[in-house]
C-alpha atoms as a PDB file:
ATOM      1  CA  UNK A   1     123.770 191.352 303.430  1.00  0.00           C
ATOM      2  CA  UNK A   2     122.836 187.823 303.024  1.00  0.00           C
ATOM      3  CA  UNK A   3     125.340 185.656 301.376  1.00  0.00           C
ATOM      4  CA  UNK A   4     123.811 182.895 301.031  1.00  0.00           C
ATOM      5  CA  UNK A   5     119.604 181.402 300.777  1.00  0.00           C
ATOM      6  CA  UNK A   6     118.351 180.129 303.894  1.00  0.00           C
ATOM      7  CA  UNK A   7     115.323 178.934 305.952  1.00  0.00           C
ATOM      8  CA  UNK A   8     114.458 179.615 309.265  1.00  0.00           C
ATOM      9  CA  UNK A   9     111.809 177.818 310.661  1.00  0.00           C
ATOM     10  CA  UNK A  10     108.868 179.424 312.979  1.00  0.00           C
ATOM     11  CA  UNK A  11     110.578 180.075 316.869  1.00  0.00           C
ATOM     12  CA  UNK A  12     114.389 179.028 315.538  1.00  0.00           C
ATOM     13  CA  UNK A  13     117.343 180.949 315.419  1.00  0.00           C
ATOM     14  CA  UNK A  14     120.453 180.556 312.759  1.00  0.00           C
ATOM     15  CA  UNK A  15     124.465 181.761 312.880  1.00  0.00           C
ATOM     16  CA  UNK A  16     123.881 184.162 309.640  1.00  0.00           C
ATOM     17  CA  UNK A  17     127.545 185.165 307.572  1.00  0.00           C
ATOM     18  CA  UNK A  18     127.336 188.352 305.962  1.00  0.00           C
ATOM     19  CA  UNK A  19     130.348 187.859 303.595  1.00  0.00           C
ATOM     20  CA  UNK A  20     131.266 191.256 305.357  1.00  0.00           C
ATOM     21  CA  UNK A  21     134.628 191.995 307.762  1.00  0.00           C
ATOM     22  CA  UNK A  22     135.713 195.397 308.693  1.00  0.00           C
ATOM     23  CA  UNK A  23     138.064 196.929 311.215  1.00  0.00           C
ATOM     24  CA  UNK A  24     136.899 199.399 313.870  1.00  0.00           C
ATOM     25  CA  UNK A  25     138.502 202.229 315.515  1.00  0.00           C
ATOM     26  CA  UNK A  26     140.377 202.106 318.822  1.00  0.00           C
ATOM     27  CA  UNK A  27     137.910 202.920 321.493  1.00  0.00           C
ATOM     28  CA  UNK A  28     134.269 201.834 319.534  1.00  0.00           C
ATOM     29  CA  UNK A  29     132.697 198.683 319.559  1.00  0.00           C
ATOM     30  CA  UNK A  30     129.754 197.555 316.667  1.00  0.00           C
ATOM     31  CA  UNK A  31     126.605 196.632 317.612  1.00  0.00           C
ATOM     32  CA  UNK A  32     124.203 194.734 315.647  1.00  0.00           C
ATOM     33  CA  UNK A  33     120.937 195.862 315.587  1.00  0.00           C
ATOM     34  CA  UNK A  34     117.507 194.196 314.066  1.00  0.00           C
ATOM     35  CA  UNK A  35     115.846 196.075 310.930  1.00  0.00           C
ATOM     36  CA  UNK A  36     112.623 197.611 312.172  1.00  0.00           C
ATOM     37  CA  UNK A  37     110.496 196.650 309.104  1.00  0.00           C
ATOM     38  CA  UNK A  38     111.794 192.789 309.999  1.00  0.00           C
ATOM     39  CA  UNK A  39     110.642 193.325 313.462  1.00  0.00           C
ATOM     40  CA  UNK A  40     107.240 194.210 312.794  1.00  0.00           C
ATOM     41  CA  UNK A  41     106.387 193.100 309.421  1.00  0.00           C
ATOM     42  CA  UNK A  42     108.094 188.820 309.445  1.00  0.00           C
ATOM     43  CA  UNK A  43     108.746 189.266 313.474  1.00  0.00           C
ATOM     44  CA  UNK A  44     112.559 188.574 312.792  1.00  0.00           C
ATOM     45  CA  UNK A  45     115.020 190.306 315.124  1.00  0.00           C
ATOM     46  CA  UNK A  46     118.772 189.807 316.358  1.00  0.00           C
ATOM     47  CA  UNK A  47     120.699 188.300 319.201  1.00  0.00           C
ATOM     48  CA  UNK A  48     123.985 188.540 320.631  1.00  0.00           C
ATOM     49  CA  UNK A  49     125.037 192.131 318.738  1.00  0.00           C
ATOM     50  CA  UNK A  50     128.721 193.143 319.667  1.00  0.00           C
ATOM     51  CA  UNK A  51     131.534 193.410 317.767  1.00  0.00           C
ATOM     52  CA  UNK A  52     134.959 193.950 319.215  1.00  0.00           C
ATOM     53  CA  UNK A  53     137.040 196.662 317.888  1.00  0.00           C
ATOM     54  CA  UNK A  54     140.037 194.000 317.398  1.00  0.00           C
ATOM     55  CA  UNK A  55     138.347 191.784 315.573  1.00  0.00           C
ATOM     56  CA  UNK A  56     139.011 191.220 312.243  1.00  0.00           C
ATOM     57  CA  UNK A  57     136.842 187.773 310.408  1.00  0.00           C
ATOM     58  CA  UNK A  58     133.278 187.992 309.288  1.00  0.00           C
ATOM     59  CA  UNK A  59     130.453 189.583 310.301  1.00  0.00           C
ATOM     60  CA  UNK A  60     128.294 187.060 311.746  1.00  0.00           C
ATOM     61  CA  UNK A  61     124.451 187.949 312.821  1.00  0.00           C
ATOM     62  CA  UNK A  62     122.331 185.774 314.825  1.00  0.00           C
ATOM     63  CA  UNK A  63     119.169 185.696 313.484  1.00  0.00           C
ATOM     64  CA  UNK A  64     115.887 184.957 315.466  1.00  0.00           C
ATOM     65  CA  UNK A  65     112.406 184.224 313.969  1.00  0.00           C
ATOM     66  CA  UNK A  66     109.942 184.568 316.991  1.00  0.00           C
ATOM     67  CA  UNK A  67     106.910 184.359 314.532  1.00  0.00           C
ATOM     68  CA  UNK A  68     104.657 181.431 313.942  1.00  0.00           C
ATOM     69  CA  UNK A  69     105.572 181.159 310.328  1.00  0.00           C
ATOM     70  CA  UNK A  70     108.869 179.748 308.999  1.00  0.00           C
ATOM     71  CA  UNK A  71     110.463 182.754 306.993  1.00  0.00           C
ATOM     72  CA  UNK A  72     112.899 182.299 303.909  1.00  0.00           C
ATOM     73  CA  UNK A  73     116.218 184.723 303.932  1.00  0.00           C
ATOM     74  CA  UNK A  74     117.066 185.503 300.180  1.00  0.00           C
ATOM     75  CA  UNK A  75     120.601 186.248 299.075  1.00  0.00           C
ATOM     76  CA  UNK A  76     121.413 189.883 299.138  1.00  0.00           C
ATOM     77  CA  UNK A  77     118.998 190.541 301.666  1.00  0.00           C
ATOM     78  CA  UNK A  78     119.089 192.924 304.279  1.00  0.00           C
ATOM     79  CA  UNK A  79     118.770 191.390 307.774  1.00  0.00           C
ATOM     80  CA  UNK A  80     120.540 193.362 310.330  1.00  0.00           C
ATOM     81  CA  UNK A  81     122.113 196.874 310.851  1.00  0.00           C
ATOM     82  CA  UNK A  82     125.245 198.236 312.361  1.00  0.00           C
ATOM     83  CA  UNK A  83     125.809 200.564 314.536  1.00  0.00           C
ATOM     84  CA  UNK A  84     129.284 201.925 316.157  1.00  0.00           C
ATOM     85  CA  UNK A  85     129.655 202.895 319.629  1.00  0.00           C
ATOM     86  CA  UNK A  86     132.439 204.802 321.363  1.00  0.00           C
ATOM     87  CA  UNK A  87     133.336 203.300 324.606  1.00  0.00           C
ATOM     88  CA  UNK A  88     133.829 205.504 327.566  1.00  0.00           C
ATOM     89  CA  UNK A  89     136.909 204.348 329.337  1.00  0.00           C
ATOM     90  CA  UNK A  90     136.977 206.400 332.460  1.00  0.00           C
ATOM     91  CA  UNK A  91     137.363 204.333 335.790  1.00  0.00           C
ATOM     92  CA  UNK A  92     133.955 204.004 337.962  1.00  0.00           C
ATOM     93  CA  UNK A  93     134.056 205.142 341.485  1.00  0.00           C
ATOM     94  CA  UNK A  94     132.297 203.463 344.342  1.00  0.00           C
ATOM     95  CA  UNK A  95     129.945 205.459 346.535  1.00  0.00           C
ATOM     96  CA  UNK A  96     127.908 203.775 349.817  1.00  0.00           C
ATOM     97  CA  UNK A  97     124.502 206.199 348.153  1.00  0.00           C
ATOM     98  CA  UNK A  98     123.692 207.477 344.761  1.00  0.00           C
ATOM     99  CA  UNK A  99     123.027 211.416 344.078  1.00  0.00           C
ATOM    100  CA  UNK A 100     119.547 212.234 344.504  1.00  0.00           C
ATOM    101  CA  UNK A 101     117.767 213.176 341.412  1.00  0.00           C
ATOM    102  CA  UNK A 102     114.720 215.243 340.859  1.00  0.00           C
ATOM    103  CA  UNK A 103     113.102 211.597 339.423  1.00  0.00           C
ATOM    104  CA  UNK A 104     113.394 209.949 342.615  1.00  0.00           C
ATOM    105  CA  UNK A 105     113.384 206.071 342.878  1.00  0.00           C
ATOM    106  CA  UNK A 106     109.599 205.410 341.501  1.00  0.00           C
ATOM    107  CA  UNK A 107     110.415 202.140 340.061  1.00  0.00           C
ATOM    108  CA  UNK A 108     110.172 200.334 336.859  1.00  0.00           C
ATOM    109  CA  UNK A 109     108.451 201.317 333.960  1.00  0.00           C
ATOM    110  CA  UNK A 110     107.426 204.570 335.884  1.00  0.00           C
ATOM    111  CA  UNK A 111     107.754 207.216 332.900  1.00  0.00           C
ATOM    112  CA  UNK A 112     105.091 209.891 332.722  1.00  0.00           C
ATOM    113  CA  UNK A 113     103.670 207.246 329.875  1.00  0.00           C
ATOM    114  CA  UNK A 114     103.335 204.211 332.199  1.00  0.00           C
ATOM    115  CA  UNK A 115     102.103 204.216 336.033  1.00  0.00           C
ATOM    116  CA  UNK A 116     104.501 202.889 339.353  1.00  0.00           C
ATOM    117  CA  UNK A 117     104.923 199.421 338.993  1.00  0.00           C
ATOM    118  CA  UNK A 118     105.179 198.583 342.777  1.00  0.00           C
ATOM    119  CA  UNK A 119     103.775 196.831 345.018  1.00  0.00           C
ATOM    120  CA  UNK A 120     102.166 198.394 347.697  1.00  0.00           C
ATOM    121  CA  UNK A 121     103.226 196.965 351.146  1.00  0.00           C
ATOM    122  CA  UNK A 122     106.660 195.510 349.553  1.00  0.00           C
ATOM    123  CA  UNK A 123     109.913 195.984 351.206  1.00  0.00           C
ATOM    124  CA  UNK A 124     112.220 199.013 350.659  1.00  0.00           C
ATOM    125  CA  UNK A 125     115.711 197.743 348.306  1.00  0.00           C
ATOM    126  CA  UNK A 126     118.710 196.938 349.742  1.00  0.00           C
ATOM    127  CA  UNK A 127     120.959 199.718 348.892  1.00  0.00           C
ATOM    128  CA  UNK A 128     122.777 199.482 345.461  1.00  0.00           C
ATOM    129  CA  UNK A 129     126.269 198.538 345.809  1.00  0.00           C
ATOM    130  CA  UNK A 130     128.270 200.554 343.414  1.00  0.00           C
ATOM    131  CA  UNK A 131     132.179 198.835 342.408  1.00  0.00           C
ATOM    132  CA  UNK A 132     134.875 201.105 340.894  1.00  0.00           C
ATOM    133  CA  UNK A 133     135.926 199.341 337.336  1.00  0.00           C
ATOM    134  CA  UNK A 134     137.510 200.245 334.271  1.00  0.00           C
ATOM    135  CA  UNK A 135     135.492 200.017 331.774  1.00  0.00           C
ATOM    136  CA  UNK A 136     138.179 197.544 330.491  1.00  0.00           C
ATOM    137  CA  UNK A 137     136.956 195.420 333.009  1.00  0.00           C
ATOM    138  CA  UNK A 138     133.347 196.450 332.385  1.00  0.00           C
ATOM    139  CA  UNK A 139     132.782 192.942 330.892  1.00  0.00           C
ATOM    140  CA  UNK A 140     133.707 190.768 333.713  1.00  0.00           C
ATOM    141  CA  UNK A 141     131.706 193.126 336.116  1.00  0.00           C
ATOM    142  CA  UNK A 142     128.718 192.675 334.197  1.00  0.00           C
ATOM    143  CA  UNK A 143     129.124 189.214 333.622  1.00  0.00           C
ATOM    144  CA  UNK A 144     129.373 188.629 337.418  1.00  0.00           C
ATOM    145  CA  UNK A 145     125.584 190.121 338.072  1.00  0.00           C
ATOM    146  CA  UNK A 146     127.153 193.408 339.424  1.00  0.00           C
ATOM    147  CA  UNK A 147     125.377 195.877 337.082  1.00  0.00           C
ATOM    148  CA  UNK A 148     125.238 199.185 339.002  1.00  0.00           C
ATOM    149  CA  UNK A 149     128.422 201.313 338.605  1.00  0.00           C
ATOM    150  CA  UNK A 150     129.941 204.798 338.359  1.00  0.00           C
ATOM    151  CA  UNK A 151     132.710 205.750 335.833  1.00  0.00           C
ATOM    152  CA  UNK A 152     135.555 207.863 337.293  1.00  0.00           C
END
């Protein structure tokens, strides 16, 4: 909840308090998520959603208007959602190929709803390099680009 009025103009983004703290068990992390009537009625959403399970001040959110229209934020409103995740701590384990699955490699946005995204005549991949981590260390392997890995 909102603690405070505010305005956020058309295509801006604001650091939001909630006036809210809380303390999360070992092993989950919170994620802030936008409010799907937000979304798709005022075209508000949310950016940069994690919170750590060892951290203890307010609940920030980061608010993002990506509407034409500036849109006023009343106190007490609702403007995000929380959701807690448990965090799978098993070590990854590097492999030179991945398992083959009955899916196959078709590509991008190649669900039965949409069609193969490829281009026809474009080179095969490179294949995926896959790094052992913690998941401890998740963070710093994602951060580096490497986003392909197997937990152990």
């Amino acid at each position: 909840m909102l603690t405070k009025e505010l305005d956020l103009p058309a295509r801006g983004q604001a650091i939001v308090g909630t006036g809210i703290a809380i303390g999360l068990p070992h092993n989950t992390y919170g994620r802030i998520a936008p409010r799907s009537s937000l979304v798709v009625k005022h075209r508000l959403t949310t950016n940069a959603g994690v919170i750590d399970s060892n951290y203890r001040g307010e609940v920030k959110v980061v608010l993002a208007n990506l509407g034409e229209q500036p849109y006023r934020v009343e106190k007490g409103d609702q403007i995000a959602q929380r959701i807690i995740e448990k965090i799978d701590n098993r070590e990854l384990q590097e492999v030179t190929q991945l398992d083959e699955i009955e899916r196959g490699d078709p590509g991008f946005g190649s669900s039965k709803t949409t069609m193969d995204q490829r281009v026809k005549g474009q080179k095969a991949k490179p294949k995926v390099e896959i790094k052992e981590i913690s998941a401890r260390a998740f963070g710093q392997f994602y951060r580096r680009g490497e986003t392909t890995g197997m937990l152990r």
